[in-house]
C-alpha atoms as a PDB file:
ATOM      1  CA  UNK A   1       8.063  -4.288 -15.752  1.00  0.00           C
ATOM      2  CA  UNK A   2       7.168  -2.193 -12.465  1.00  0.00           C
ATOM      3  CA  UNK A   3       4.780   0.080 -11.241  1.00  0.00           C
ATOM      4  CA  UNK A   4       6.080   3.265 -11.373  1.00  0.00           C
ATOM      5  CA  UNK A   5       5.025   5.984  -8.989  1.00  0.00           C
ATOM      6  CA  UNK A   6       2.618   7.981 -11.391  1.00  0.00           C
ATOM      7  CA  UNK A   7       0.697   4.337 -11.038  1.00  0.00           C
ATOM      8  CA  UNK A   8       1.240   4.627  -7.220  1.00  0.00           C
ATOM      9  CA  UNK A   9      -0.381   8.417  -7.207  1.00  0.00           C
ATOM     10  CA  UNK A  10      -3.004   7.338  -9.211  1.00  0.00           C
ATOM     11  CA  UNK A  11      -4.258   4.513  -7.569  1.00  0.00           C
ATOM     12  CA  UNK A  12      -3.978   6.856  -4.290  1.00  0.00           C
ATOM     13  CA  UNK A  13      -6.490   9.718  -5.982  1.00  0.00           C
ATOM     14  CA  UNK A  14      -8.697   6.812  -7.003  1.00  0.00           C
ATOM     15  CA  UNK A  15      -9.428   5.152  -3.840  1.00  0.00           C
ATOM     16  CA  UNK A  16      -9.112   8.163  -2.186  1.00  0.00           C
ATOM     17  CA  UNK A  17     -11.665   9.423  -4.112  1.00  0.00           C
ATOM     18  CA  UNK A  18     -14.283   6.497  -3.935  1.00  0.00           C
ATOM     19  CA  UNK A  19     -13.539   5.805  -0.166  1.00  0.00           C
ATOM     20  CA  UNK A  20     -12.628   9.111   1.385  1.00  0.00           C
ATOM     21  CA  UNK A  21     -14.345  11.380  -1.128  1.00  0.00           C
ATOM     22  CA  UNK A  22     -10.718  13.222  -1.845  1.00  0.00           C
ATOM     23  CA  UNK A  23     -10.415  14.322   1.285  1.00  0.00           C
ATOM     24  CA  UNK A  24      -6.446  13.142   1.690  1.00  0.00           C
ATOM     25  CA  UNK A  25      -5.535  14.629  -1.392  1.00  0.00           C
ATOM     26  CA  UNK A  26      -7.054  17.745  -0.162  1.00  0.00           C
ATOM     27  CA  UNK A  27      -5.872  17.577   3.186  1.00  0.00           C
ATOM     28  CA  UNK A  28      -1.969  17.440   0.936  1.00  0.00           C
ATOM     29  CA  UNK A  29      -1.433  13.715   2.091  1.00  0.00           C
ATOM     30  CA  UNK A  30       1.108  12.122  -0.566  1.00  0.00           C
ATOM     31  CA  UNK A  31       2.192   8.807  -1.225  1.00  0.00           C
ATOM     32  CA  UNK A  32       5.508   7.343  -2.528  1.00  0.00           C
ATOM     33  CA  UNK A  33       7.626   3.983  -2.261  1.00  0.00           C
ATOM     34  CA  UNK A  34       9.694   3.276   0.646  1.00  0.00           C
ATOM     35  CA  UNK A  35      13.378   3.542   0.755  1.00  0.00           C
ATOM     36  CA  UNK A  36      14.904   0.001  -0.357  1.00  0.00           C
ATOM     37  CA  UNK A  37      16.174  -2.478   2.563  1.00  0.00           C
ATOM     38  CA  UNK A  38      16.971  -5.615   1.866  1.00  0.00           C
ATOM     39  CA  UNK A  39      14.968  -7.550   4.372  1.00  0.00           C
ATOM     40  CA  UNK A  40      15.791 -10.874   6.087  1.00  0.00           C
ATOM     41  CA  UNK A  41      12.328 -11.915   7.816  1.00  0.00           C
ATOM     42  CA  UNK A  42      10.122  -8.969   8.566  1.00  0.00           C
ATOM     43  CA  UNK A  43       8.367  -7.123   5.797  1.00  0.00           C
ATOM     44  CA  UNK A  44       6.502  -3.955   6.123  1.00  0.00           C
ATOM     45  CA  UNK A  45       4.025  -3.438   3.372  1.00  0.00           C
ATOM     46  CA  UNK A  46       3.621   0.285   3.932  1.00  0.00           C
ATOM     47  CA  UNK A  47       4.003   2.910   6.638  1.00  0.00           C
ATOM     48  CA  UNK A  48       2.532   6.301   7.507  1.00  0.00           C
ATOM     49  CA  UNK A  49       4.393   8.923   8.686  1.00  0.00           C
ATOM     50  CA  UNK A  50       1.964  12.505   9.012  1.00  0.00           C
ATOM     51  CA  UNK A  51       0.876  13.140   6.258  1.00  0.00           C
ATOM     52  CA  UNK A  52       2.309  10.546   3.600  1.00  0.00           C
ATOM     53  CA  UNK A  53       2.222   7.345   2.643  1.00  0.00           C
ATOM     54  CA  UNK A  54       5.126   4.777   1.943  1.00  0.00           C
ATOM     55  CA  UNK A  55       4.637   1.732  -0.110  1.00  0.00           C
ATOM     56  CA  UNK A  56       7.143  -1.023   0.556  1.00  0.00           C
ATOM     57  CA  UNK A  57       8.772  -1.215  -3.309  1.00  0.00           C
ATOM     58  CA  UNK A  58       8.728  -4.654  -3.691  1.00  0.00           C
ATOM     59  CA  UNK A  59       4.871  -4.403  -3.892  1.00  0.00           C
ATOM     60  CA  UNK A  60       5.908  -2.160  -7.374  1.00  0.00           C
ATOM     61  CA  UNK A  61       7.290  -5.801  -8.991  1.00  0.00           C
ATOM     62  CA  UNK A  62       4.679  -7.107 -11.836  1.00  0.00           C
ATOM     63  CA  UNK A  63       4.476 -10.311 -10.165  1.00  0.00           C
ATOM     64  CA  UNK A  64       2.500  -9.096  -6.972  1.00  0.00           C
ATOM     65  CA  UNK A  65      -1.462  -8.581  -8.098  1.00  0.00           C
ATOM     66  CA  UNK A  66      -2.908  -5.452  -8.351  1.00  0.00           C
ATOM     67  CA  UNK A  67      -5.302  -5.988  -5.465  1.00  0.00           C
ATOM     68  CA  UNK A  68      -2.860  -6.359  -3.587  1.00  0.00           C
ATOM     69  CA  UNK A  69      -0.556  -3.245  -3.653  1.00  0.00           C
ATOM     70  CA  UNK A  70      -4.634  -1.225  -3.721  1.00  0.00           C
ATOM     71  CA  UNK A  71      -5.374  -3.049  -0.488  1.00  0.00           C
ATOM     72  CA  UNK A  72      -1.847  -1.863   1.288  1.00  0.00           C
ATOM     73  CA  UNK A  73      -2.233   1.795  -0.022  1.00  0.00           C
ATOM     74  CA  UNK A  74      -6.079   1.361   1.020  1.00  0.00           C
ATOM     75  CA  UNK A  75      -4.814   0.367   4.661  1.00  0.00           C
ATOM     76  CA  UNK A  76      -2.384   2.610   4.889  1.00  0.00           C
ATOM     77  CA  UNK A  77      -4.916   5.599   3.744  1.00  0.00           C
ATOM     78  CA  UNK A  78      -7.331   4.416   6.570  1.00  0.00           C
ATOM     79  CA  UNK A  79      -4.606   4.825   9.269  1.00  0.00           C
ATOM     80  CA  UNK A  80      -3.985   8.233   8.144  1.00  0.00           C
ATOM     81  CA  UNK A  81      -8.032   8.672   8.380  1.00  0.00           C
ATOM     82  CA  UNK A  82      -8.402   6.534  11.487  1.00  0.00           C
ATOM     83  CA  UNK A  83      -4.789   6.870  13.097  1.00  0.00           C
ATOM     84  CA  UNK A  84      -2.130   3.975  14.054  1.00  0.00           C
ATOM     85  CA  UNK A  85      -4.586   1.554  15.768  1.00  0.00           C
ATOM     86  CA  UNK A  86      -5.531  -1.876  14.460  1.00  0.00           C
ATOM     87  CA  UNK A  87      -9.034  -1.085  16.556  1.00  0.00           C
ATOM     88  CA  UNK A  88     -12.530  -2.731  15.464  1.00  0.00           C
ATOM     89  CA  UNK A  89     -13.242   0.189  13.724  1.00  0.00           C
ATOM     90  CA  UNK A  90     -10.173   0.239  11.476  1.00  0.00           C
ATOM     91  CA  UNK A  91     -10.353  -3.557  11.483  1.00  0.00           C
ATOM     92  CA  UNK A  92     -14.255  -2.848  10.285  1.00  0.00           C
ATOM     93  CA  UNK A  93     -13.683  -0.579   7.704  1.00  0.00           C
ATOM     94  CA  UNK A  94     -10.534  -2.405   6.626  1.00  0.00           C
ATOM     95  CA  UNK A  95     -12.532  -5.433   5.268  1.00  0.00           C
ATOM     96  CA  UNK A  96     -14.721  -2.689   3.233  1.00  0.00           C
ATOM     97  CA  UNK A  97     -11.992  -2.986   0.633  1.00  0.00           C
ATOM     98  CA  UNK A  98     -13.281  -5.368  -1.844  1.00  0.00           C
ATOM     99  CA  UNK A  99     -10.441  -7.717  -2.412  1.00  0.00           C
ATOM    100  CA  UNK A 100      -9.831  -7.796   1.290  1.00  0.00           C
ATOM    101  CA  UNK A 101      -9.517 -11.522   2.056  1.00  0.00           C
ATOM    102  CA  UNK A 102      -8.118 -12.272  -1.485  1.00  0.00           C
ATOM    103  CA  UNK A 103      -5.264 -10.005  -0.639  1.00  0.00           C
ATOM    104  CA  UNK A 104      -4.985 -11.082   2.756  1.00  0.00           C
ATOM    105  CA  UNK A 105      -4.485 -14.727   1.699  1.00  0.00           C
ATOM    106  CA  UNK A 106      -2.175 -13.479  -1.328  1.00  0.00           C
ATOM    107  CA  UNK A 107      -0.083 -12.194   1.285  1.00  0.00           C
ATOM    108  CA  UNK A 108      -0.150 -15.139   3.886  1.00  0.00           C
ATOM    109  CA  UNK A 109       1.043 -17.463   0.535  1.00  0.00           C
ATOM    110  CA  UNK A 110       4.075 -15.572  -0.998  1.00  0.00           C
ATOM    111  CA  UNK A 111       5.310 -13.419   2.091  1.00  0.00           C
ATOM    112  CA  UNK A 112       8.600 -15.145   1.962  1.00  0.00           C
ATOM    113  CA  UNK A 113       8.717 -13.975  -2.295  1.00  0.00           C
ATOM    114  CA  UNK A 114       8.267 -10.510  -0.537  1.00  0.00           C
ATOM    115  CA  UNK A 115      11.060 -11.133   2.061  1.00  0.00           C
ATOM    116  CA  UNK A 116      13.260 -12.458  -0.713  1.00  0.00           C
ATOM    117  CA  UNK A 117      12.425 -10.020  -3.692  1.00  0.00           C
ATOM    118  CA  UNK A 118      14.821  -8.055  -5.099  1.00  0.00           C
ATOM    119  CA  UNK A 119      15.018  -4.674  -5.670  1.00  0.00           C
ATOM    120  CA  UNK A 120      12.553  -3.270  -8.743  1.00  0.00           C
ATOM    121  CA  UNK A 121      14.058  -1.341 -11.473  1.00  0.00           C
ATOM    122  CA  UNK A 122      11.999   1.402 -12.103  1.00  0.00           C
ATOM    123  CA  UNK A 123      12.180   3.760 -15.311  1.00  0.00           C
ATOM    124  CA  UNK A 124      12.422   7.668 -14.956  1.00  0.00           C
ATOM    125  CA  UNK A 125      10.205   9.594 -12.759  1.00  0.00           C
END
């Protein structure tokens, strides 16, 4: 089983709405998953281009916690609030997210499943 991307919108409305008080989703920011690449040894969790968000879609696979794929939409949502800087106040607020370091050390551990994961099927849309 995979996330599908009505589970991708909705988590996006839900923290945008406890951290950001809705204002992406009013401001017409959307979210979706990334075009497939087959990777060989760098991995990009998500990406935001103006106004939407990308979500690397092996991060949709059952295996990869729910904290985790929150925490990379969560990120990505802050650059769009903050912009493309790693700064100490995105690196501040970052940490904010509650499952911060658990996610962070998720991440560190199974980074080469990532690399190596194939592509998810995912059901009608």
């Amino acid at each position: 089983m995979t996330r599908d991307l009505r589970w991708l919108r909705d988590s996006f409305r839900a923290i945008d709405r406890v951290y950001f008080s809705d204002s992406l989703t009013e401001r017409g920011v959307t979210i979706g998953w990334m075009r497939w690449q087959p990777l060989k040894r760098k991995f990009t969790f998500g990406m935001c281009p103006p106004g939407r968000i990308l979500i690397n879609q092996a991060l949709a696979h059952d295996w990869v916690p729910d904290y985790v794929v929150l925490g990379t939409i969560y990120h990505e949502q802050l650059h769009e609030i903050l912009g493309p800087d790693h700064d100490h106040q995105f690196l501040t607020a970052e940490q904010r997210f509650p499952h911060y370091a658990q996610a962070n050390a998720w991440e560190d551990a199974h980074l080469d499943d990532l690399i190596a994961a194939s592509k998810p099927v995912f059901g009608r849309e």
